[in-house]
C-alpha atoms as a PDB file:
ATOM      1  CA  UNK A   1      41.836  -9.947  -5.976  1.00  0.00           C
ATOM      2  CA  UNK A   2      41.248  -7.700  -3.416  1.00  0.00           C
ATOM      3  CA  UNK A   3      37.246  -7.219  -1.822  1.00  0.00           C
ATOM      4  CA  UNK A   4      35.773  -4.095  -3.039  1.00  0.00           C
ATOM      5  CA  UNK A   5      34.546  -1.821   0.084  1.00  0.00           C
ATOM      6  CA  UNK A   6      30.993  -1.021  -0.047  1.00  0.00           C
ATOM      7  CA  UNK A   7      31.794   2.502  -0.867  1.00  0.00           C
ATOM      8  CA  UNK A   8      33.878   1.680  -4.151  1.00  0.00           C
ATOM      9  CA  UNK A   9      31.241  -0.795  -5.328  1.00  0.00           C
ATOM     10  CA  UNK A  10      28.191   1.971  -4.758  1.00  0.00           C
ATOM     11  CA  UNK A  11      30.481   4.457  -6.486  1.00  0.00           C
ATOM     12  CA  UNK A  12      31.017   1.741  -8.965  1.00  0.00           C
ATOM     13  CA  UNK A  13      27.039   1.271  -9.414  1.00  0.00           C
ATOM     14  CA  UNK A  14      24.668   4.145 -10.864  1.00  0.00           C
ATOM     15  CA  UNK A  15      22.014   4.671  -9.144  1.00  0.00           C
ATOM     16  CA  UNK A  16      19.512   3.879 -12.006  1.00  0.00           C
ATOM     17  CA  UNK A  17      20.754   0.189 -11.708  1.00  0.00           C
ATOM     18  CA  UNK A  18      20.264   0.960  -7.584  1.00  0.00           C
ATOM     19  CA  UNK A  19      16.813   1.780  -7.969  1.00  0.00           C
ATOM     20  CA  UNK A  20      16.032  -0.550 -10.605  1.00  0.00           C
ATOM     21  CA  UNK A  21      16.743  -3.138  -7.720  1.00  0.00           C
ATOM     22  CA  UNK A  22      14.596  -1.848  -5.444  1.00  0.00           C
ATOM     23  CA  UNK A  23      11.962  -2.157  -8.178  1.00  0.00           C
ATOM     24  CA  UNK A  24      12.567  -5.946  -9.189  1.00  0.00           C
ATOM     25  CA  UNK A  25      12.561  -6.781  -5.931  1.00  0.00           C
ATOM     26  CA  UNK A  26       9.518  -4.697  -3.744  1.00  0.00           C
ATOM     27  CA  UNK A  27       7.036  -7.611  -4.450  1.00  0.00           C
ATOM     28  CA  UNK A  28       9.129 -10.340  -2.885  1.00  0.00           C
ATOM     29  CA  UNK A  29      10.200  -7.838   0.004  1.00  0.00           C
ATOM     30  CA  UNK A  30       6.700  -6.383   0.575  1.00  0.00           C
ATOM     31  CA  UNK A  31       5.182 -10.475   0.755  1.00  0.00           C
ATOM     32  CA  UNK A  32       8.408 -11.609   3.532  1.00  0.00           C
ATOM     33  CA  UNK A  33       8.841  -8.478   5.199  1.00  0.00           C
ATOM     34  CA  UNK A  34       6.585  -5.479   4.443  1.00  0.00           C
ATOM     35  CA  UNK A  35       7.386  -3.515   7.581  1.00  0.00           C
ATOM     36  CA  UNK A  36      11.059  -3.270   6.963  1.00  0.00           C
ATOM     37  CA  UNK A  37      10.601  -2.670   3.318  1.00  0.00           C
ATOM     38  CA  UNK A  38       8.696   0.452   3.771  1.00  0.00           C
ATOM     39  CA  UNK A  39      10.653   2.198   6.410  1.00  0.00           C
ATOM     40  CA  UNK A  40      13.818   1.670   3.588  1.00  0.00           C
ATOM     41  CA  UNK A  41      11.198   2.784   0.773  1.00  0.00           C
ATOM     42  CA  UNK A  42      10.582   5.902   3.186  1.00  0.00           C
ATOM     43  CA  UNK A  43      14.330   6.865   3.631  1.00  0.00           C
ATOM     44  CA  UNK A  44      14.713   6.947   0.068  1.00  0.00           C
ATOM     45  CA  UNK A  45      13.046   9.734  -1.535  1.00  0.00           C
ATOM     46  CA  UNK A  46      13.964   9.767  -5.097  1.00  0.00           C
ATOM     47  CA  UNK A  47      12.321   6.077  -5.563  1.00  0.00           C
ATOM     48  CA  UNK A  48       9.137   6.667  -7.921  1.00  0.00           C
ATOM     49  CA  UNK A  49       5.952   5.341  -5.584  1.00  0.00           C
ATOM     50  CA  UNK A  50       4.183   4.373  -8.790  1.00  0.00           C
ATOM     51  CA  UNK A  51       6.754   2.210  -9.752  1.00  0.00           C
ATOM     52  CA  UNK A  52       5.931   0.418  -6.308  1.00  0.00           C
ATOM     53  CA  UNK A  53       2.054   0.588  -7.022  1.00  0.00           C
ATOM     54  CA  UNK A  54       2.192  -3.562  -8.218  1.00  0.00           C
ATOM     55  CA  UNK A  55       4.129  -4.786  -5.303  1.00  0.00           C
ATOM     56  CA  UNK A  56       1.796  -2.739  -3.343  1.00  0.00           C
ATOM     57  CA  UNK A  57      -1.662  -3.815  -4.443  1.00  0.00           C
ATOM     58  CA  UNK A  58      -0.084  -7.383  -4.247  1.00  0.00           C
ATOM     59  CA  UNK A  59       0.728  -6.919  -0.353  1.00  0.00           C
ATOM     60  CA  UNK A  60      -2.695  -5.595   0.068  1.00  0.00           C
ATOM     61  CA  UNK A  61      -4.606  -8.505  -1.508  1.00  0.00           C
ATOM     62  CA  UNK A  62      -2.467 -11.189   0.181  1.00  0.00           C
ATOM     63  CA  UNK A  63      -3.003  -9.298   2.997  1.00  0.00           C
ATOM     64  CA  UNK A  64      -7.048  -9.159   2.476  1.00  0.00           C
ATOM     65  CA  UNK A  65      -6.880 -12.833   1.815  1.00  0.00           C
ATOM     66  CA  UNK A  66      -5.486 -14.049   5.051  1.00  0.00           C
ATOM     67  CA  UNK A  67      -8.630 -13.521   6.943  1.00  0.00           C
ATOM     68  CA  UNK A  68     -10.567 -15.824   4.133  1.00  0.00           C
ATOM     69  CA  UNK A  69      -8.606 -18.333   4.420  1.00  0.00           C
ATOM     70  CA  UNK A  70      -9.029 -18.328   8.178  1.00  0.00           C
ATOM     71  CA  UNK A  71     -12.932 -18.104   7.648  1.00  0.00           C
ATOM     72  CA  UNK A  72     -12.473 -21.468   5.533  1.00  0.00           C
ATOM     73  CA  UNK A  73     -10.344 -22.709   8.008  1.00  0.00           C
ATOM     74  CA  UNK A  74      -7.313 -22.903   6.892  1.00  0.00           C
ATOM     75  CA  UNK A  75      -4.622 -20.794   9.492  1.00  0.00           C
ATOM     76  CA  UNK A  76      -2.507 -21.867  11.758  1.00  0.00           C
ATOM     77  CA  UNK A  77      -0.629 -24.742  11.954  1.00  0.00           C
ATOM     78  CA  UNK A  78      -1.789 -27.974   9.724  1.00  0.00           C
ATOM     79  CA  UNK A  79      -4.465 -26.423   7.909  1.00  0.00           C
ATOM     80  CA  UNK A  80      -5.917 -29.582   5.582  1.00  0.00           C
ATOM     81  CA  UNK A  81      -9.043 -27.641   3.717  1.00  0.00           C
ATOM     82  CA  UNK A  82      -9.141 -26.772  -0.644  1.00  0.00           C
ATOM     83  CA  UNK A  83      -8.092 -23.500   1.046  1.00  0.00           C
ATOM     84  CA  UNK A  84      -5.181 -23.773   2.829  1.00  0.00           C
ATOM     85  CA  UNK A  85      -3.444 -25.887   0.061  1.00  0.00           C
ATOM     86  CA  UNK A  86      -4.214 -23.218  -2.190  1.00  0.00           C
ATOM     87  CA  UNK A  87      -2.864 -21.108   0.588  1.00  0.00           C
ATOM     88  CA  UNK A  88       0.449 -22.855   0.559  1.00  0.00           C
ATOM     89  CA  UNK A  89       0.752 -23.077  -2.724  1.00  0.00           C
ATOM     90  CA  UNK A  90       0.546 -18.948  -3.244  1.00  0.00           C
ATOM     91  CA  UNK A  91       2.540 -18.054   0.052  1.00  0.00           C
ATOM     92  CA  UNK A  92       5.681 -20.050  -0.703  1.00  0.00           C
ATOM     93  CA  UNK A  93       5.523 -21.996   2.655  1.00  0.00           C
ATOM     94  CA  UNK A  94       6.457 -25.478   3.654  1.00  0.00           C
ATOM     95  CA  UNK A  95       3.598 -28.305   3.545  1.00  0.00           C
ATOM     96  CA  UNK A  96       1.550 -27.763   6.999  1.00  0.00           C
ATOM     97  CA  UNK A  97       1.926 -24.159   7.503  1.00  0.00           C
ATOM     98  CA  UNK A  98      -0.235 -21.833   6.592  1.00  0.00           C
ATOM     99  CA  UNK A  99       0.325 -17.949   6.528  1.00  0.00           C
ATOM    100  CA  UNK A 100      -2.285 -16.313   9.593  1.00  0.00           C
ATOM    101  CA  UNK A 101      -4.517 -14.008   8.961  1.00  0.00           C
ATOM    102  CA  UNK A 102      -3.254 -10.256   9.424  1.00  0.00           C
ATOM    103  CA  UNK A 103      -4.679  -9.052  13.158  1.00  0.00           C
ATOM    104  CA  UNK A 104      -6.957  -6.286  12.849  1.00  0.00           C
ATOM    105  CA  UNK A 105      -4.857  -4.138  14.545  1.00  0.00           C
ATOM    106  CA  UNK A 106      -1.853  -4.360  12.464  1.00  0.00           C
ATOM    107  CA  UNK A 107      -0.341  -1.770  10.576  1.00  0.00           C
ATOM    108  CA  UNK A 108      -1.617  -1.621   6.711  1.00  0.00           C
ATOM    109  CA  UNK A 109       1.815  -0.776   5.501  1.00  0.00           C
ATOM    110  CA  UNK A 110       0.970  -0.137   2.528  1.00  0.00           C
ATOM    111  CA  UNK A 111      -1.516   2.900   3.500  1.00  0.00           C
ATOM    112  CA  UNK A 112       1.707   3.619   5.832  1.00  0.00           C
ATOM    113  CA  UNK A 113       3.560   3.757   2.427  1.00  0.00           C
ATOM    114  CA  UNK A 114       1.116   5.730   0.455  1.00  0.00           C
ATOM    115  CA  UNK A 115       0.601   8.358   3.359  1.00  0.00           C
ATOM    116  CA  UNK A 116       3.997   9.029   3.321  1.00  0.00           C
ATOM    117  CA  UNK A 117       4.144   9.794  -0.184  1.00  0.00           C
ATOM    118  CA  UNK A 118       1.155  12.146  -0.105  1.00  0.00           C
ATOM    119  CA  UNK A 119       2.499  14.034   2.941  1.00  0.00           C
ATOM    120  CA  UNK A 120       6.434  14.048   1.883  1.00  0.00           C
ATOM    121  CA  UNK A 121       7.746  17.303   0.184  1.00  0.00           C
ATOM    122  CA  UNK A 122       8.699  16.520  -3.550  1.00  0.00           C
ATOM    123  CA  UNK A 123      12.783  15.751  -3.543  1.00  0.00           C
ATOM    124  CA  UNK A 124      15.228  17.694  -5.865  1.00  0.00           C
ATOM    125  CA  UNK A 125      15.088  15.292  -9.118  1.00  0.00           C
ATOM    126  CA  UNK A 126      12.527  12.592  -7.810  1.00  0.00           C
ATOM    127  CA  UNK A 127      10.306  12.011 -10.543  1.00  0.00           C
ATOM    128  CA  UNK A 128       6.974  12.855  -9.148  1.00  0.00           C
ATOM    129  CA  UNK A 129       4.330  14.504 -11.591  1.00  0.00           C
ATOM    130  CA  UNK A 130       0.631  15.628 -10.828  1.00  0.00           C
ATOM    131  CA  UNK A 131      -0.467  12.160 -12.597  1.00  0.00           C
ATOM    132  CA  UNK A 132       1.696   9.721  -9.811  1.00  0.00           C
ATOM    133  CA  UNK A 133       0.353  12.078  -7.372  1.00  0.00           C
ATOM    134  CA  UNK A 134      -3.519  11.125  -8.384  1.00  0.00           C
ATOM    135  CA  UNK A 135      -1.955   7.178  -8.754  1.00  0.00           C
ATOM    136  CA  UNK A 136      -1.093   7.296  -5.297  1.00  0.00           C
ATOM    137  CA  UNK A 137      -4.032   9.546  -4.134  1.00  0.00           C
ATOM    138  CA  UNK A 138      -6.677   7.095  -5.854  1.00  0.00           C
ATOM    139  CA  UNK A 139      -4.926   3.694  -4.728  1.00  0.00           C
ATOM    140  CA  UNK A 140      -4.768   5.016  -1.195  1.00  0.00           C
ATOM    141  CA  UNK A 141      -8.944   6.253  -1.191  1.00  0.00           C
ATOM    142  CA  UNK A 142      -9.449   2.610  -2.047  1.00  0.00           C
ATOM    143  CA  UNK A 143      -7.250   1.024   0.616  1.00  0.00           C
ATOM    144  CA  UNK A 144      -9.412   3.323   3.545  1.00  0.00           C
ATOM    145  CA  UNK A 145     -12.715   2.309   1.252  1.00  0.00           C
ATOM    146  CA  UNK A 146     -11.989  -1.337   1.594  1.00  0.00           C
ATOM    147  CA  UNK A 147     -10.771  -0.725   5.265  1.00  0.00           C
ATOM    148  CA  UNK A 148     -13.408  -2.646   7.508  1.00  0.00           C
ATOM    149  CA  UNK A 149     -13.285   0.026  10.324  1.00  0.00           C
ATOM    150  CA  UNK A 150     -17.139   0.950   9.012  1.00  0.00           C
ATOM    151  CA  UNK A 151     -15.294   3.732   7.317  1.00  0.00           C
ATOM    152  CA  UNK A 152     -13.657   5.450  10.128  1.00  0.00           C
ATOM    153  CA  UNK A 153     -10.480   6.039   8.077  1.00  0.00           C
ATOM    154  CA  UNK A 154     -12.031   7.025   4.622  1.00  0.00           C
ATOM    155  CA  UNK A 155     -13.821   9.919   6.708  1.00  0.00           C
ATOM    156  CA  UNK A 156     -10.812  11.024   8.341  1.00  0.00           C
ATOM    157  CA  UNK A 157      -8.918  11.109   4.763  1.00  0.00           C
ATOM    158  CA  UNK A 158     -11.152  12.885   2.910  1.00  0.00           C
ATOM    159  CA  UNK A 159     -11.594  15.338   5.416  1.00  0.00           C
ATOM    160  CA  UNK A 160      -7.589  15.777   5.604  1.00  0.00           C
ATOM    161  CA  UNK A 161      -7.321  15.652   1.704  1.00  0.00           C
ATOM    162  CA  UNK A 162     -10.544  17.443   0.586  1.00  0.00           C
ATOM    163  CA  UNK A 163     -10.988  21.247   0.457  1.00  0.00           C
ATOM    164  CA  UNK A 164     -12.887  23.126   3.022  1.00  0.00           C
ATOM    165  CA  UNK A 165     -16.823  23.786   1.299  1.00  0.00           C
ATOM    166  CA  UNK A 166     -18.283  26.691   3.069  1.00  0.00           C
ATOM    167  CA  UNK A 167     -21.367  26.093   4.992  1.00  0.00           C
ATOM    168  CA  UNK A 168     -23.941  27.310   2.138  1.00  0.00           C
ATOM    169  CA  UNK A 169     -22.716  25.538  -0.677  1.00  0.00           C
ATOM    170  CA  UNK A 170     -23.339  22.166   1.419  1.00  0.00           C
ATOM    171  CA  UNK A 171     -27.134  23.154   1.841  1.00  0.00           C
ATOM    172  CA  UNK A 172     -29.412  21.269  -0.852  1.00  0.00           C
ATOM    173  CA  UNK A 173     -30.495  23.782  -3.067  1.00  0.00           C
ATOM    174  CA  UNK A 174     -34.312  24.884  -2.843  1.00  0.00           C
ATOM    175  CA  UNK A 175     -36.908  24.576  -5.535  1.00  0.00           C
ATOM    176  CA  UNK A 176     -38.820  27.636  -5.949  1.00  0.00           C
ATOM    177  CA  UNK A 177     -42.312  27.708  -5.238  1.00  0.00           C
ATOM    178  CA  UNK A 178     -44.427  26.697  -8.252  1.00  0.00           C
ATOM    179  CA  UNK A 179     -45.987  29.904 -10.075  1.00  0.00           C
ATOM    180  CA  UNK A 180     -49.751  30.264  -9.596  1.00  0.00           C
ATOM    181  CA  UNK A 181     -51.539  30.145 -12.798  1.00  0.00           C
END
């Protein structure tokens, strides 16, 4: 039987079933490799960023997590605490590691993700609607909310994503001066 080129077995494949892969399988990617799995998420354009919304929130709160389980003591190498067990246990790793806790300066790649979706022209036959629009929108103002840069990156968000309000209607209305009687 002769091997099928990778041309004839794509051609072979609809791209329903494609995408449908890329859906079954974003949580596991985004947990080993989130980095890589958004720059392919980014390249295809016809993928439906709502359907990724699961994966995504589960990235975020393993990645929120790592730094507790540090705080209890439990990264690095031969972490023994309640924690770090319970650590292993959710992670997938072998007995004695423990995943680290996410450096403060590392990418969010899910925010990466998001941002990309809010900034990206719509494609020819991607199903985006106004209500995966405000999915994405509202997941993303909670990622910068929960951000610990003392809100840094919700301000600079909402002032990207907010309309311009002209200079009088942001003055707090005044009471008129009680009547004499």
């Amino acid at each position: 039987m002769a091997a099928l080129t990778r041309s004839a077995a794509a051609s072979r494949c609809p791209r329903r079933q494609v995408q449908g892969l890329f859906y079954r399988y974003s949580g596991p990617l985004m947990a080993s490799v989130p980095g890589p799995t958004v720059v392919v998420w980014k390249r295809k354009p016809l993928l439906d960023a709502t359907e990724l919304i699961p994966a995504l929130v589960a990235y975020a709160q393993k990645r929120d997590a790592a730094p507790v389980a540090a705080a209890a003591g439990g990264a690095g190498l031969g972490g023994h605490s309640a924690t770090a067990a319970a650590a292993r246990r959710g992670s997938g790793l072998a007995p004695g590691l423990v995943a680290a806790a996410a450096p403060a300066t590392e990418r969010h790649h899910a925010v990466e993700f998001l941002e990309h979706c809010l900034s990206r022209p719509p494609a020819q036959g991607a199903p985006r609607s106004g209500g995966a629009d405000r999915a994405i929108y509202n997941y993303l103002l909670l990622l910068h909310a929960q951000a610990r840069d003392n809100g840094a990156a919700l301000l600079r968000f909402l002032d990207a994503h907010l309309p311009a309000v002209p200079a009088a209607a942001n003055a707090a209305p005044t009471a008129a001066p009680p009547k004499p009687r």
